[in-house]
Protein backbone atom coordinates (compact mmCIF):
# COMPACT_ATOMS: atom_id res chain seq x y z
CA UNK A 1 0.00 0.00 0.00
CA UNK A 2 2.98 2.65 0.80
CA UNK A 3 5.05 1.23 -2.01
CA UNK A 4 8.07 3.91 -2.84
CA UNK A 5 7.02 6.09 -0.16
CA UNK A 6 9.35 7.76 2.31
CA UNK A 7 7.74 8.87 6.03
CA UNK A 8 9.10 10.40 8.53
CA UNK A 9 8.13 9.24 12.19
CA UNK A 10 9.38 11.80 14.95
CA UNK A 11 9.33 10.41 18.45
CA UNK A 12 9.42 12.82 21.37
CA UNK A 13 9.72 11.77 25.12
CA UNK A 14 6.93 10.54 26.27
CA UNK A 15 5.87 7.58 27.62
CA UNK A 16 3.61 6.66 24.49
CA UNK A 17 6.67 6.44 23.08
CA UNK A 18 7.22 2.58 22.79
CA UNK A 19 4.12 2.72 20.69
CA UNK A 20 6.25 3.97 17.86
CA UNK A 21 7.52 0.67 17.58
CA UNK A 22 4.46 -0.33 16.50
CA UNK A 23 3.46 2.07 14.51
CA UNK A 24 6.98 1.17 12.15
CA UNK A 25 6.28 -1.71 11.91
CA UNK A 26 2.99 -1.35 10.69
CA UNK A 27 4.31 1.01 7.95
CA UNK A 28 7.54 -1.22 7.12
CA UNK A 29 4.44 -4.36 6.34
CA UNK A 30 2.92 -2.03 3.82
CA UNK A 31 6.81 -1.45 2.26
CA UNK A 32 7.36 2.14 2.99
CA UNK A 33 10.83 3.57 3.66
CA UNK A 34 11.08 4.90 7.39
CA UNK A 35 13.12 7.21 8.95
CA UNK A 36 12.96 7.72 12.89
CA UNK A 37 13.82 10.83 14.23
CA UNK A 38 14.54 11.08 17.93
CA UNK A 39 14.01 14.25 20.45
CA UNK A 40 17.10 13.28 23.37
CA UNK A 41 14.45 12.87 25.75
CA UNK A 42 12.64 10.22 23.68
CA UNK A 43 15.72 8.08 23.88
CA UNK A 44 15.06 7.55 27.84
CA UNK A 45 11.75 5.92 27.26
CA UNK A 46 12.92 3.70 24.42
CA UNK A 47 16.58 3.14 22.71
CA UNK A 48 17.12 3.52 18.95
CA UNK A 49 18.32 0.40 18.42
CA UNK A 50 14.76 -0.50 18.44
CA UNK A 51 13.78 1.90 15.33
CA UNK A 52 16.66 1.19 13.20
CA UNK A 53 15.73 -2.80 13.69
CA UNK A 54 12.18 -2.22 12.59
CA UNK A 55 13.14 0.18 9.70
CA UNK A 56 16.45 -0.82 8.31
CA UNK A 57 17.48 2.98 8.90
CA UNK A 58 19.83 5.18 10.78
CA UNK A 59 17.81 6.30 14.10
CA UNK A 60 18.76 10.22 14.13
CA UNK A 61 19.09 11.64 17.28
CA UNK A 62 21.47 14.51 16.94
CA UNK A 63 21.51 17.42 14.26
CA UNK A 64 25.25 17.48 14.47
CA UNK A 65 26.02 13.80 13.74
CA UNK A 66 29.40 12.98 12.02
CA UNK A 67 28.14 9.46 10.98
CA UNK A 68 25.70 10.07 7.60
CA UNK A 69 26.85 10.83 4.10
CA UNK A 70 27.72 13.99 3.58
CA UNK A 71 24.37 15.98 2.80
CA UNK A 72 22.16 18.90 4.65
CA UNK A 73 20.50 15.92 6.51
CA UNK A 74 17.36 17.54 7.83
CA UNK A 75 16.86 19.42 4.40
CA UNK A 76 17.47 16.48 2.27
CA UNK A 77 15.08 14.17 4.11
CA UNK A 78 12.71 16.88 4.04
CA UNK A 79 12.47 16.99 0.63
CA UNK A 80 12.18 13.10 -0.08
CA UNK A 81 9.44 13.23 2.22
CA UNK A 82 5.93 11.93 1.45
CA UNK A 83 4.68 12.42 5.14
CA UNK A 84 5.77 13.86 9.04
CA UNK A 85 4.08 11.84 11.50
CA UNK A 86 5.41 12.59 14.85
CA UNK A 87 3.53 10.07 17.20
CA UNK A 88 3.91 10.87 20.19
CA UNK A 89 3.98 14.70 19.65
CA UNK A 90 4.95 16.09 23.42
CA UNK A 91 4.02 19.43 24.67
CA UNK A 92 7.06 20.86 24.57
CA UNK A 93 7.90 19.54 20.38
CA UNK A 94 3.93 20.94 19.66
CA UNK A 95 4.99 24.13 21.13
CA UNK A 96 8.31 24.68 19.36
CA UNK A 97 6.64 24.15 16.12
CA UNK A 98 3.96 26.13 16.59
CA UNK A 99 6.37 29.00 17.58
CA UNK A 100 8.56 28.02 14.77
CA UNK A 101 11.63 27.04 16.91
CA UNK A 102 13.98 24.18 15.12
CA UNK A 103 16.64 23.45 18.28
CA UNK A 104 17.24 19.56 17.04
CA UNK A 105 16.92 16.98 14.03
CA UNK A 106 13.07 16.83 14.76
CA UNK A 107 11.99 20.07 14.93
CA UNK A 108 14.56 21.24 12.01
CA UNK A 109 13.47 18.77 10.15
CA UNK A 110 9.65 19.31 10.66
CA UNK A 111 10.03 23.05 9.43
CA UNK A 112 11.94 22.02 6.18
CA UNK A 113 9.17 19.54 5.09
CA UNK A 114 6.23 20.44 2.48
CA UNK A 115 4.63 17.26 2.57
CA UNK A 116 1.49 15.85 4.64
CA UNK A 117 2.28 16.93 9.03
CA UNK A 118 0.49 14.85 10.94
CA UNK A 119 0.44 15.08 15.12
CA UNK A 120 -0.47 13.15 17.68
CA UNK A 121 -0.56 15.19 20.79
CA UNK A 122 0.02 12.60 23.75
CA UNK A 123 0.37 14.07 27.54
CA UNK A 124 -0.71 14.04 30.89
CA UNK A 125 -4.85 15.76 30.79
CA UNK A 126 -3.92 18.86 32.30
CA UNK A 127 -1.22 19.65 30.12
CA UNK A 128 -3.96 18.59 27.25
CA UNK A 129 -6.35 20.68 28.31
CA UNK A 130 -3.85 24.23 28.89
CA UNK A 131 -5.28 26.42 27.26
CA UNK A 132 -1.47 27.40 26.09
CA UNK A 133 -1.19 23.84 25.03
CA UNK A 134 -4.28 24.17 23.09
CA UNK A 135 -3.89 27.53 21.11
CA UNK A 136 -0.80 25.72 19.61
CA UNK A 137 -2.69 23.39 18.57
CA UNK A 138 -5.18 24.88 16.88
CA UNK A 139 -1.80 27.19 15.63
CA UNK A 140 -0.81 24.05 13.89
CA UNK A 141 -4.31 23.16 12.44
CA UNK A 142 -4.56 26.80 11.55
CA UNK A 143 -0.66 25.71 9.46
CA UNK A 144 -1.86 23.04 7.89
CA UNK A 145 -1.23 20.12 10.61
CA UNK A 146 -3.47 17.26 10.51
CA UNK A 147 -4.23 16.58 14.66
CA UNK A 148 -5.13 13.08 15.63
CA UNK A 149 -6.73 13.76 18.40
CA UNK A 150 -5.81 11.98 21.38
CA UNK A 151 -8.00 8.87 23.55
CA UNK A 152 -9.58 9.38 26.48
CA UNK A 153 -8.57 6.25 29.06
CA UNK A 154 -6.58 5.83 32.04
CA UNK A 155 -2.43 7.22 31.57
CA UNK A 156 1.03 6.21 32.92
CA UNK A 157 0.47 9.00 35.27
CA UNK A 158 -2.59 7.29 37.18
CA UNK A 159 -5.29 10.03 36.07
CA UNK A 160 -8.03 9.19 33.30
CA UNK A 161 -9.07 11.81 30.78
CA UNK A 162 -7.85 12.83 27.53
CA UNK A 163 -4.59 12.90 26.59
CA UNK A 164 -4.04 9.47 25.54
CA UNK A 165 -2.09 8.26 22.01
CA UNK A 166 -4.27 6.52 19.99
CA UNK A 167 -3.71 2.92 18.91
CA UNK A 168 -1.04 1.94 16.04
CA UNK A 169 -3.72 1.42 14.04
CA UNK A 170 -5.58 4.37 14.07
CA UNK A 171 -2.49 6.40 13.58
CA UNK A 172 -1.94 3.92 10.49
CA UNK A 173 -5.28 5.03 9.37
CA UNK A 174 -4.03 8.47 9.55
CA UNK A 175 -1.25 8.01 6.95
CA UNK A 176 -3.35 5.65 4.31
CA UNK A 177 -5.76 8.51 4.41
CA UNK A 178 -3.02 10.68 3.27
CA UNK A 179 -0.61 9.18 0.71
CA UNK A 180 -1.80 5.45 0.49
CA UNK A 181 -3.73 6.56 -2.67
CA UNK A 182 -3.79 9.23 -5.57
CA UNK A 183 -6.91 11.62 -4.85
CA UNK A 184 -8.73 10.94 -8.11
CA UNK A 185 -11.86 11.15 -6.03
CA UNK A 186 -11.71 14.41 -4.49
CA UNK A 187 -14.68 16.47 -4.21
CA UNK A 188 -16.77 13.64 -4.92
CA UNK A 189 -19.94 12.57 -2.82
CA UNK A 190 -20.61 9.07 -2.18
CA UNK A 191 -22.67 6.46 -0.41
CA UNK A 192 -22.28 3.05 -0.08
CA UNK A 193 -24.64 0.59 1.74
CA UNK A 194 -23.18 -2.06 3.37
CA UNK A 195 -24.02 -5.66 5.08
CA UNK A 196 -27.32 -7.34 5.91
CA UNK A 197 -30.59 -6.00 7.11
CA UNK A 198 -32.77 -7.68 9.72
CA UNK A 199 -36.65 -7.76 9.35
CA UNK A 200 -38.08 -8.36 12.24
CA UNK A 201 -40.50 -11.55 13.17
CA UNK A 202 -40.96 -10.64 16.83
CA UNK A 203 -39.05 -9.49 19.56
CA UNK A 204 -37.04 -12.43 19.39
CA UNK A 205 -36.66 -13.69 15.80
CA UNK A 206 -35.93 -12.23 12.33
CA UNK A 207 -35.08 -12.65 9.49
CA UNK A 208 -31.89 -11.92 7.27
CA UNK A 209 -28.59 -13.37 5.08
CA UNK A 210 -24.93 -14.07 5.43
CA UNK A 211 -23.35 -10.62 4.43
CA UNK A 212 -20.73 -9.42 6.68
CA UNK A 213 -20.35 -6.22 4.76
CA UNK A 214 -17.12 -6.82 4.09
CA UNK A 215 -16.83 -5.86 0.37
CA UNK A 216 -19.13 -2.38 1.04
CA UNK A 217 -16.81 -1.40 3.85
CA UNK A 218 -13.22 -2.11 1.61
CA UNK A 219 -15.58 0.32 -1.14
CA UNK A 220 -15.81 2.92 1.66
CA UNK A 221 -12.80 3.07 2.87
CA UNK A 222 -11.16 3.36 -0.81
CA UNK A 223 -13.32 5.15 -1.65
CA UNK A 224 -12.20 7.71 1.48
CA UNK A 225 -8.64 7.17 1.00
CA UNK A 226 -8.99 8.78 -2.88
CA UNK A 227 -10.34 11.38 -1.62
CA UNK A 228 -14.21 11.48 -1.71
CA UNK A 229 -16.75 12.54 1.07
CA UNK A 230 -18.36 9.22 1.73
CA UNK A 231 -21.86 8.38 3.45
CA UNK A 232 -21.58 4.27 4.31
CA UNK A 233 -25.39 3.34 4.88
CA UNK A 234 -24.42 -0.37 6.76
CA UNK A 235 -26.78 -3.06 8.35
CA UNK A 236 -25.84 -4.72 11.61
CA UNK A 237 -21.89 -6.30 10.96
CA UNK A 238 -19.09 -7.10 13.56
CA UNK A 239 -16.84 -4.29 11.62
CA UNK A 240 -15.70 -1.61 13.19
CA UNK A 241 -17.14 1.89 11.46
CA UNK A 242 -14.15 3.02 9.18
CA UNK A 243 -12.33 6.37 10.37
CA UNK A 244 -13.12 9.53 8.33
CA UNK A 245 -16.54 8.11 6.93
CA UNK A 246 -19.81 9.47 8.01
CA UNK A 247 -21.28 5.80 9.05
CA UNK A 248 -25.29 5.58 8.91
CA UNK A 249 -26.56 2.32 11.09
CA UNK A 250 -29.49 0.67 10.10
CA UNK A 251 -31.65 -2.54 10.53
CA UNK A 252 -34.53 -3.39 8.22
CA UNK A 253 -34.29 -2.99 4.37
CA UNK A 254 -36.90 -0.12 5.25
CA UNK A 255 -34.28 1.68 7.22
CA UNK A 256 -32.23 1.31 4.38
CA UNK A 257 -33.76 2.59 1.70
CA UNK A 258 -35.09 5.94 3.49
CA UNK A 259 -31.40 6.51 4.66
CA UNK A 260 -30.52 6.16 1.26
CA UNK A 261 -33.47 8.49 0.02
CA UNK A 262 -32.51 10.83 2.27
CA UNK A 263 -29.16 11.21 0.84
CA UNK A 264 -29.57 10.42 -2.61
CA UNK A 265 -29.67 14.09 -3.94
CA UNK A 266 -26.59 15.06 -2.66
CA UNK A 267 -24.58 11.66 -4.28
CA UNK A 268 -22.69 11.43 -7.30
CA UNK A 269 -21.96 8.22 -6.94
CA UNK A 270 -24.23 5.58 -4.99
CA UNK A 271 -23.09 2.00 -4.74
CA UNK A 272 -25.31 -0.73 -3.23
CA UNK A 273 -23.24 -3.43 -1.87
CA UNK A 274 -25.55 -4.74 0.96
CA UNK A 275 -27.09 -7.71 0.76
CA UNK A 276 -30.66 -6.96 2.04
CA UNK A 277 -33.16 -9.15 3.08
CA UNK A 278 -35.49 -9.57 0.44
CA UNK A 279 -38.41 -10.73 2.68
CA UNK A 280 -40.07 -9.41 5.79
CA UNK A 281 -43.03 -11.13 8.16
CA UNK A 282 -46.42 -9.70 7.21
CA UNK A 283 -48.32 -12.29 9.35
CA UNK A 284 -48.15 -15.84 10.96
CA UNK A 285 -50.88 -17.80 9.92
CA UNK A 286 -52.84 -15.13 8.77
CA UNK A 287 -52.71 -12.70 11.47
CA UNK A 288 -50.34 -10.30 12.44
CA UNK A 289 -47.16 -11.66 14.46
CA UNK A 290 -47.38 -10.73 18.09
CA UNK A 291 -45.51 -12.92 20.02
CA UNK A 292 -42.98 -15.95 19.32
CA UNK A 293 -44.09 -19.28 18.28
CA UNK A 294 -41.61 -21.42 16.36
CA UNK A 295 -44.67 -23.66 15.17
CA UNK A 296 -46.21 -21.11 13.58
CA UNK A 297 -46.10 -20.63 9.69
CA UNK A 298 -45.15 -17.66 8.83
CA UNK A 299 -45.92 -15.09 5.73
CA UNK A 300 -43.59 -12.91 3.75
CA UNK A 301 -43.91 -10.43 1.80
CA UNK A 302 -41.27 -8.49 -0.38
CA UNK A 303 -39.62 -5.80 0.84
CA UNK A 304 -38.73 -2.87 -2.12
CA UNK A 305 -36.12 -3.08 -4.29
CA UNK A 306 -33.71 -0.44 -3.17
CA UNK A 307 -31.60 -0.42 -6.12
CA UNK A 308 -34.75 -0.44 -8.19
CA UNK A 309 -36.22 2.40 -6.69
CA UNK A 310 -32.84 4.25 -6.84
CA UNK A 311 -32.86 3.73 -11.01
CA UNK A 312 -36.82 4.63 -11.18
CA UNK A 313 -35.91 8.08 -9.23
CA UNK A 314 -32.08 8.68 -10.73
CA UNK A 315 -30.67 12.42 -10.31
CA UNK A 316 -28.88 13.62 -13.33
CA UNK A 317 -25.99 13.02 -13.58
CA UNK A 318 -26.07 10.56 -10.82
CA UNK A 319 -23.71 7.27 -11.26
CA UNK A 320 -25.61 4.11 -9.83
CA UNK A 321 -24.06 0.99 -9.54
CA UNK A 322 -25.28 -2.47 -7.34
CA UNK A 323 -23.83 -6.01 -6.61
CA UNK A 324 -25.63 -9.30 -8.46
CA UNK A 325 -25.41 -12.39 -6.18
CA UNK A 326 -26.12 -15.49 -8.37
CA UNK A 327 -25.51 -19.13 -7.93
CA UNK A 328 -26.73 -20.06 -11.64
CA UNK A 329 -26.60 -17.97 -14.55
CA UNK A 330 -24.21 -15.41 -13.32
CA UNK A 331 -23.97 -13.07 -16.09
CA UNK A 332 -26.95 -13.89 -17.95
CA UNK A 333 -29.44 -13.29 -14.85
CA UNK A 334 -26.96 -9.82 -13.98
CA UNK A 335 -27.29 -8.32 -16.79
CA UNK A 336 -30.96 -8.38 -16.89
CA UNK A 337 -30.86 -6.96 -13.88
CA UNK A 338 -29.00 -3.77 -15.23
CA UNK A 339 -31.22 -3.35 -17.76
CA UNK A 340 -34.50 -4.02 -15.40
CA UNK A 341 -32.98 -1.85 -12.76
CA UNK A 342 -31.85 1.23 -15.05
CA UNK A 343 -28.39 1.22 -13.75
CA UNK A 344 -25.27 2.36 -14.87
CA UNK A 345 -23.17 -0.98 -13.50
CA UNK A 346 -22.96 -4.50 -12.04
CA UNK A 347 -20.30 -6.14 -10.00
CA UNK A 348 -21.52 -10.38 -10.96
CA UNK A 349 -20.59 -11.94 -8.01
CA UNK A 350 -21.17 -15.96 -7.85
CA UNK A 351 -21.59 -17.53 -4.76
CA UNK A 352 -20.38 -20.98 -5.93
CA UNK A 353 -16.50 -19.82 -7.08
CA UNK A 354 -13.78 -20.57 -4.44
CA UNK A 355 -12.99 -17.75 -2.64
CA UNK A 356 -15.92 -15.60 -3.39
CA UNK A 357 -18.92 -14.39 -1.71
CA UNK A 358 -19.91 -14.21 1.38
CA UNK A 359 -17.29 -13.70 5.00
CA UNK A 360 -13.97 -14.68 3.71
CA UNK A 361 -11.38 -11.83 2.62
CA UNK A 362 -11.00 -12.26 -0.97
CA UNK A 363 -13.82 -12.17 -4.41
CA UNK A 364 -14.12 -12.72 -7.93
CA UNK A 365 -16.18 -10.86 -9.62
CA UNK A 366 -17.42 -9.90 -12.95
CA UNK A 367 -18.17 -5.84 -13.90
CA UNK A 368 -20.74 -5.32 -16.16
CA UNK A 369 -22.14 -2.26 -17.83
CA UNK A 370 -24.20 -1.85 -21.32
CA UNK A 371 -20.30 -1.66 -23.13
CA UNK A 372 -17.92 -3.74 -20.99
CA UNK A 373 -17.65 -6.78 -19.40
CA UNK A 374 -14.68 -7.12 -16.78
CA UNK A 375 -13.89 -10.55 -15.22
CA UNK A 376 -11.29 -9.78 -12.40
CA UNK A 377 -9.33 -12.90 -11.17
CA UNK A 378 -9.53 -13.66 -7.07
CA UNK A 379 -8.59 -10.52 -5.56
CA UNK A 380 -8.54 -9.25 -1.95
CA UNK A 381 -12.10 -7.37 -1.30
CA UNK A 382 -9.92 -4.34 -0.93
CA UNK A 383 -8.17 -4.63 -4.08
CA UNK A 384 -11.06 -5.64 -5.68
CA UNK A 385 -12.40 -2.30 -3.98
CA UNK A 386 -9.92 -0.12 -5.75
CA UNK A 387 -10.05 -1.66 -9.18
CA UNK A 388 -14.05 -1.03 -8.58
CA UNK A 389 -13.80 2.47 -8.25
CA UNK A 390 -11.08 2.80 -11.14
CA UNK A 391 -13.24 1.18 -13.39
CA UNK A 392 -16.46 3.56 -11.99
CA UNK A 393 -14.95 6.66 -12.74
CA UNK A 394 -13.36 6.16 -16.24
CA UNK A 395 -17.25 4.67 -17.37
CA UNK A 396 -18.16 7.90 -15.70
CA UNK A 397 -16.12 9.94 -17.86
């Protein structure tokens, strides 16, 4: 994912400071090139060793040190730059740059770079919540830093509040957001739905299928990553809500579709990946349900077509584009479906090839529009994902 891309991690002293590790590591998986660059009093909470075993590079501590190839260091790692992150960003280091003081390789550094700044402000809650501490903040928002704003939990120091570095992988999430992908998607508005719906038998029961929501969630969070402003409309799943998207919980199909309603003027681009439930109880034996029974039989009736609805009402201009689960017939009984459904694409997805459908990681899939027919070979959901929305907005063009 960070293929050919250089980051810079500052560490400052602070306690969070063995977090870094992590946070290396995580970026040295996705094959970028890291450089670690130390405040003096970071080295007391963790040694640099550490850093240059993780990365592969020289650990910089000192602005003066004899033992790098002759170049301006802090200027010429500036420049190859793709990204600052300096996790954990102390008081003191958010305070120098705000005031534009450069006293060691860090802080130097930080002031030569043009590239994505990203902090993440990690201190005791009182020193959080200074008000001193917190006009330089906002001076650095005000500059063009990107704040991750710190947890709230329980710190080294015994008190709970705010003040708190995130996880690794939120801070990861920080820098895909960035420079993981080109922003060919900026300025764009999009919704995705995502995962199953429930209807509703009685209190106890209901009815629904074996989406996860996988696939719409790996289309959100592309999706986010290149740059769009993205609505995720998502039935029950076990996934956490994806950072920077504007998450929309729902249950019944119902729920769906007047979230999506809702919405669907502002959207250029509306993908349905959710699998809804195409049936909801309208009675049990007749009459309407009103308690559970399992002996009882019970009626159905369909629930609308969202995707239907959504090519019935289109906005101009509007790019729709849904998902085609088949076991038989895959492209034959999809592409009646977008011509029946009046819209613009479908992703063929057949739930009896290995490795597709339903819970696992990866999919094959098939895209389909009134020109084109794309078979991808087994991909990860998330690649599949990207090559999704590549394919989207050159049919868009």
């Amino acid at each position: 994912m960070l293929k050919n891309k250089t980051i810079v991690l500052g560490v400052t002293g602070s306690i969070a400071a063995y977090k870094a590790a992590a946070i290396a590591s995580g970026l040295k998986k996705q094959h970028a090139n890291i450089h670690v660059l130390m405040t003096q009093n970071a080295t007391n909470f963790i040694h640099p060793i550490t850093f240059e075993s993780l990365t592969g590079n020289k650990c910089v501590c000192d602005t003066f040190d004899r033992n790098f190839e002759f170049q301006v260091n802090h200027v010429s790692l500036a420049k190859r730059a793709d990204l600052l992150l300096i996790a954990p960003a102390s008081a003191n280091v958010i305070a120098k740059l705000a005031h534009g003081i450069a006293d060691d390789m860090l802080t130097t550094t930080a002031l030569a770079c043009k590239c994505p700044k990203i902090i993440s402000p990690a201190m005791n809650t009182n020193m959080y919540e200074n008000p001193i501490v917190q006009e330089n903040i906002q001076k650095l928002r005000n500059l063009g830093y990107i704040v991750a704003e710190p947890a709230v939990g329980y710190l080294a120091c015994g008190d709970t509040g705010a003040g708190k570095m995130p996880e690794p992988d939120i801070l990861l999430q920080y820098v895909y957001r960035e420079i993981a992908c080109e922003k060919d998607m900026l300025g764009l508005k999009v919704l995705v739905s995502a995962g199953a719906t429930q209807e509703a038998i009685d209190p106890v029961r209901y009815i629904t299928n074996h989406s996860t929501g996988k696939m719409g969630y790996a289309l959100a969070e592309n999706a986010m990553r290149r740059g769009a402003d993205v609505t995720l409309v998502t039935g029950p799943t076990a996934l956490p809500s994806p950072l920077f998207v504007d998450t929309i919980s729902i249950t019944s199909a119902q729920d769906m579709l007047e979230a999506i309603v809702d919405r669907q003027p502002s959207q250029d681009i509306i993908v349905k990946a959710a699998a809804v439930a195409d049936y909801c109880p309208m009675s049990v034996s007749g009459e309407k349900i009103k308690k559970s029974d399992c002996n009882t039989t019970i009626q159905l009736s369909r629930t609308t077509d969202i995707l239907q609805y959504l090519g019935q009402h289109r906005i101009p201009g509007q790019y729709l584009c849904g998902f085609s689960m088949e076991t038989e017939n895959l492209l034959e009984n999809s592409r009646k479906k977008l011509c029946t459904k009046q819209i613009d694409m479908i992703v063929a997805n057949s739930l009896r090839e290995p490795g597709s459908g339903f819970a696992g990681d990866t999919n094959r899939v098939t895209i389909l529009t009134q020109k084109k027919e794309i078979p991808l070979p087994l991909l990860s959901k998330a690649e599949t994902a990207s090559v999704l929305w590549s394919e989207i907005l050159a049919d868009r063009k």
